[in-house]
Protein backbone atom coordinates (compact mmCIF):
# COMPACT_ATOMS: atom_id res chain seq x y z
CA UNK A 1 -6.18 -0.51 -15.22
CA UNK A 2 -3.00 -1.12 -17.26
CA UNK A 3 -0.24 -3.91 -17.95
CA UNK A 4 2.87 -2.75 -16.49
CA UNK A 5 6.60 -4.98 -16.29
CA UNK A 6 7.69 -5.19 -12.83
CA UNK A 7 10.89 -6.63 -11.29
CA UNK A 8 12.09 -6.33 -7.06
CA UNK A 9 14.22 -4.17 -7.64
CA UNK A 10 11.98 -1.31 -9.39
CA UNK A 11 10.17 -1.86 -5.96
CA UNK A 12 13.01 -1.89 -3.95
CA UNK A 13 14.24 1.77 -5.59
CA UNK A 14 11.17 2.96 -5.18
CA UNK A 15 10.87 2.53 -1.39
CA UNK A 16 14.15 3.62 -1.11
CA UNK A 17 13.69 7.33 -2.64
CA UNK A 18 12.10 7.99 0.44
CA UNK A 19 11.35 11.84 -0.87
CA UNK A 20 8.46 10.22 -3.56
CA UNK A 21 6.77 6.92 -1.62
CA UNK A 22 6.21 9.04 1.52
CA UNK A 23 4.37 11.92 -0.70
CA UNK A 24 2.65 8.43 -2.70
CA UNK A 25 1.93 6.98 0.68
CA UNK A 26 1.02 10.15 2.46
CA UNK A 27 -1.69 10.82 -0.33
CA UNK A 28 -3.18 6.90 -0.25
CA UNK A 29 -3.81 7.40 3.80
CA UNK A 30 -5.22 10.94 3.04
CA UNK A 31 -7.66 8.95 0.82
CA UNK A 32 -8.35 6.47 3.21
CA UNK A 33 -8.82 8.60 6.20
CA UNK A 34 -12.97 9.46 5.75
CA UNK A 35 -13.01 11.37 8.86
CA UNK A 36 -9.93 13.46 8.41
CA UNK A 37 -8.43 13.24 11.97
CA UNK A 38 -5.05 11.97 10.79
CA UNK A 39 -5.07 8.07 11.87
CA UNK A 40 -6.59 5.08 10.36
CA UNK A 41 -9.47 3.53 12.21
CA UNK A 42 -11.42 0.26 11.06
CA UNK A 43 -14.33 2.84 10.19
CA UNK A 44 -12.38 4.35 8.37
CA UNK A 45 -11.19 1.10 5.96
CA UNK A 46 -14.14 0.01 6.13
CA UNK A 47 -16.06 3.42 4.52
CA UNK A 48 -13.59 3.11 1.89
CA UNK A 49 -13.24 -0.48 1.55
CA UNK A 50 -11.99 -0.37 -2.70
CA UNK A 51 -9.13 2.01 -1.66
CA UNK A 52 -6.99 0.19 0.93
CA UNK A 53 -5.94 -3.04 -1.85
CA UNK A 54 -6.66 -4.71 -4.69
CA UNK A 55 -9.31 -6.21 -6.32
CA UNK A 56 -9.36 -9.47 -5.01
CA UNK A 57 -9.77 -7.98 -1.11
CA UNK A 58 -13.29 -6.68 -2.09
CA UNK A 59 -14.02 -10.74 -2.65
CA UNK A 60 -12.82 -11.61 0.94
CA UNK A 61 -15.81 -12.52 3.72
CA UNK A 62 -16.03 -10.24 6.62
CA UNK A 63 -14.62 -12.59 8.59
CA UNK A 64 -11.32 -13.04 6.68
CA UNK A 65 -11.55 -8.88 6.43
CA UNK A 66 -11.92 -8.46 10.42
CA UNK A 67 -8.92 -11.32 11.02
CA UNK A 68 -6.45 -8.80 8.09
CA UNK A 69 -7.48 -5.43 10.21
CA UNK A 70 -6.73 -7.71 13.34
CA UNK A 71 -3.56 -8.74 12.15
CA UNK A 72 -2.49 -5.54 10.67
CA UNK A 73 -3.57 -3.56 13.71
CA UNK A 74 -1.82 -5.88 15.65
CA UNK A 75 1.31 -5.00 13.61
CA UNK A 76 1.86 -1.93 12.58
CA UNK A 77 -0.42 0.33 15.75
CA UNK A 78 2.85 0.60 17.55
CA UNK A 79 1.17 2.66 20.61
CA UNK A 80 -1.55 0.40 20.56
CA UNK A 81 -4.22 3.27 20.63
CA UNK A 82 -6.66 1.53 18.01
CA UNK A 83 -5.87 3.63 14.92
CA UNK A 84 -2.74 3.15 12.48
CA UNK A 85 -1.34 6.73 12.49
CA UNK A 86 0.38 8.06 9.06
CA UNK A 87 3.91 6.63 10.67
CA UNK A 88 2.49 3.82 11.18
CA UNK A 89 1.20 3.54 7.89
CA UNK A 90 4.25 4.56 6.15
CA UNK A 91 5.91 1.16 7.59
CA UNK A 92 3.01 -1.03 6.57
CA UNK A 93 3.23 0.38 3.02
CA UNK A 94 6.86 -0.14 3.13
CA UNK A 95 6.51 -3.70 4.45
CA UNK A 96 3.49 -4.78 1.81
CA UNK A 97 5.54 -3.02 -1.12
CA UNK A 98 9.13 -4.80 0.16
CA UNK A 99 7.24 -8.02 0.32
CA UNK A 100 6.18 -7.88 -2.87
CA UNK A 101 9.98 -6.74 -4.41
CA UNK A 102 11.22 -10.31 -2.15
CA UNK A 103 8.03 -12.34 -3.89
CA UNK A 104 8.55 -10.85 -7.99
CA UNK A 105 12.69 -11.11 -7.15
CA UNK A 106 15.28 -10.26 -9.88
CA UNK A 107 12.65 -11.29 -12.78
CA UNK A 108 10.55 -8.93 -14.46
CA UNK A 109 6.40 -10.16 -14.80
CA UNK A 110 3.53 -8.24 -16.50
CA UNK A 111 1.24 -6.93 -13.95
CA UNK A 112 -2.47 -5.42 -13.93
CA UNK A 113 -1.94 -2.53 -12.24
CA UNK A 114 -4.94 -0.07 -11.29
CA UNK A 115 -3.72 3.24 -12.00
CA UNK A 116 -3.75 4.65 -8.15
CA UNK A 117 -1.86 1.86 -6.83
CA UNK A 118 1.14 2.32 -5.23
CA UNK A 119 3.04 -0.49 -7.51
CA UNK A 120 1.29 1.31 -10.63
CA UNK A 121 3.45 4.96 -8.47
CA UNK A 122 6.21 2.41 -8.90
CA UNK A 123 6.44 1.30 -12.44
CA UNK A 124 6.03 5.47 -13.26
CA UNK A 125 8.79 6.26 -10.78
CA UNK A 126 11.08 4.26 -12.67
CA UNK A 127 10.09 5.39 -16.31
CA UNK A 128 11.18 8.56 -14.89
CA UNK A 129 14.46 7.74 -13.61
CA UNK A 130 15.25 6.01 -16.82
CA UNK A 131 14.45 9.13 -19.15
């Protein structure tokens, strides 16, 4: 884990260099798919249940678990066929990471970042640009 400063907009350019967050994104859902087939199933989230969030998810009862797969399922599996496909994934990571640039805003906060997290992909995407 490290401390990292984090504003919106380091989010927002981040999203928006769409060359580096699909290759960030695309590597997260090849961690996350257990079975290889190339689409998310709840097995599949559920085999690898410290990879898809933070911390604080692993805390969450099963119940509160099943109702986020339900909701995000409901969301983002466009052609309703039971499994988020990497599309589909790509626009939930967009929409989690652009919620987050709307919630920090314009002012920068020290974050705990864990070092595979897309945020953490972030923070290093910008210290790049910047160089």
């Amino acid at each position: 884990m490290s401390v990292a400063c984090l504003d919106g907009p380091i989010l927002i350019k981040f999203v928006e260099d769409s060359k580096v967050f699909d290759k960030c994104v695309d590597e997260k859902f090849d961690m996350l798919d257990a079975d290889c087939d190339g689409a998310l199933s709840r097995s599949d989230l559920q085999v690898r249940p410290g990879r898809f969030s933070s911390m604080e998810f692993e805390l969450q009862s099963k119940e509160e678990i099943t109702n986020l797969y339900d909701t995000l399922f409901e969301t983002f599996d466009t052609d309703r066929n039971g499994k988020i496909d990497r599309n589909e994934f790509r626009s939930l990571m967009e929409e989690i990471v652009l919620a987050k640039a709307r919630g920090i805003g314009q002012s920068p906060v020290l974050v705990i970042l864990q070092e595979d997290s897309l945020l953490m992909r972030a923070v290093e995407h910008d210290l790049s640009k910047s160089k």
